[in-house]
C-alpha atoms as a PDB file:
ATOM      1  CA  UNK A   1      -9.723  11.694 -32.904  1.00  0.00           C
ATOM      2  CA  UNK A   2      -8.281  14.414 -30.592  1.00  0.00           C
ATOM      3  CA  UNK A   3     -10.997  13.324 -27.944  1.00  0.00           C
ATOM      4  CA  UNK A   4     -10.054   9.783 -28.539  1.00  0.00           C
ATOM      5  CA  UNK A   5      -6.498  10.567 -27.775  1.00  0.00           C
ATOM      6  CA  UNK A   6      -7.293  12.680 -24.504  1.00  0.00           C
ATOM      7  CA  UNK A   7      -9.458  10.536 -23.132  1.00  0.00           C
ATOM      8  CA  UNK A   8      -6.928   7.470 -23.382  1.00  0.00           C
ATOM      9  CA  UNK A   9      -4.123   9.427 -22.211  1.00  0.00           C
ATOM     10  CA  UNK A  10      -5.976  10.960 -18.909  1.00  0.00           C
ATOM     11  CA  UNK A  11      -7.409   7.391 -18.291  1.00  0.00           C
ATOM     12  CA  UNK A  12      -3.614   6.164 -18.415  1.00  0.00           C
ATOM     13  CA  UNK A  13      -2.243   9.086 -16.126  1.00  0.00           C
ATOM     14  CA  UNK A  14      -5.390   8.491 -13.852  1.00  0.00           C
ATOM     15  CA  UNK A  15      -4.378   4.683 -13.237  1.00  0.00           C
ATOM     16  CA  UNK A  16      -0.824   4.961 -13.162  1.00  0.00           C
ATOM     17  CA  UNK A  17      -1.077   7.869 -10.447  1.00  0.00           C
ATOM     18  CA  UNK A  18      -3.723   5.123  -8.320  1.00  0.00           C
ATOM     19  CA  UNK A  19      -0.992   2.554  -9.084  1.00  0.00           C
ATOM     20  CA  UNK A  20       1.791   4.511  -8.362  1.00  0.00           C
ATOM     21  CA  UNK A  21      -0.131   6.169  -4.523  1.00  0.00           C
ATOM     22  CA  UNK A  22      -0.869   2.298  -4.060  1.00  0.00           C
ATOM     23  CA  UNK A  23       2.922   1.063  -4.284  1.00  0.00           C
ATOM     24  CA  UNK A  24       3.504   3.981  -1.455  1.00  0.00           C
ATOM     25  CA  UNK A  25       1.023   2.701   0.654  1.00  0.00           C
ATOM     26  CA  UNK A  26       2.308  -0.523   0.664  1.00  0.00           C
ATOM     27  CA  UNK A  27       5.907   0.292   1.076  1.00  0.00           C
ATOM     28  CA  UNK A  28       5.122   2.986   3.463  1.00  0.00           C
ATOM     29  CA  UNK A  29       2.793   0.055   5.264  1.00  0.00           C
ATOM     30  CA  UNK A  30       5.916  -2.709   5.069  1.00  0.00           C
ATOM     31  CA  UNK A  31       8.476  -0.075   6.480  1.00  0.00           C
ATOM     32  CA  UNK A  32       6.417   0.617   9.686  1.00  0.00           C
ATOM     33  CA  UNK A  33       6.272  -3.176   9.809  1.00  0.00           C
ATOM     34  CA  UNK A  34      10.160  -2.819  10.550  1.00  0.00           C
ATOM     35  CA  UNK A  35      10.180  -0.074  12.922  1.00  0.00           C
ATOM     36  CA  UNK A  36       7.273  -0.910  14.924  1.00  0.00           C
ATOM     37  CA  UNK A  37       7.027  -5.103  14.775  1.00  0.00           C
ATOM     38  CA  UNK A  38       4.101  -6.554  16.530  1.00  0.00           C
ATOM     39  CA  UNK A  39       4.574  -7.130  20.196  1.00  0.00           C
ATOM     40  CA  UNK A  40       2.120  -9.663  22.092  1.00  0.00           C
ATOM     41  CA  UNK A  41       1.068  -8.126  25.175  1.00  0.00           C
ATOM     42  CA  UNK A  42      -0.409 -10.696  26.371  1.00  0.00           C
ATOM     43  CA  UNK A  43       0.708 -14.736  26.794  1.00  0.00           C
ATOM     44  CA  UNK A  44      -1.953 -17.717  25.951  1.00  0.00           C
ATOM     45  CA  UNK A  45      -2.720 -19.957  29.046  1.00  0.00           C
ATOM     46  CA  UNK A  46      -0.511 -22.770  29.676  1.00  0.00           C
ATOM     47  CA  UNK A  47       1.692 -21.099  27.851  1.00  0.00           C
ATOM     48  CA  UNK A  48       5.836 -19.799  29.767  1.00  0.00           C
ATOM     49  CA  UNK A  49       8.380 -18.214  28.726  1.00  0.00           C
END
């Protein structure tokens, strides 16, 4: 039962630290959104300003 137990608890502190990297990706991701926004360097044809 002691294996049982370990096994269950790594696999539970092994997904919540994937879970946990993956939230601070994506809010490290959404806060470079802010301070560099995407800039068009270029127009389409036909298309002024």
């Amino acid at each position: 039962m002691k294996e049982l137990e370990f096994g269950l608890i790594m696999t539970v502190v092994g997904m919540g630290g994937t879970f946990l990297t993956l939230g601070l990706l994506i809010a490290a991701m959404h806060l470079m959104k802010k301070i560099f926004p995407y800039k068009s360097e270029t127009q389409p044809v036909g298309e002024k300003k």
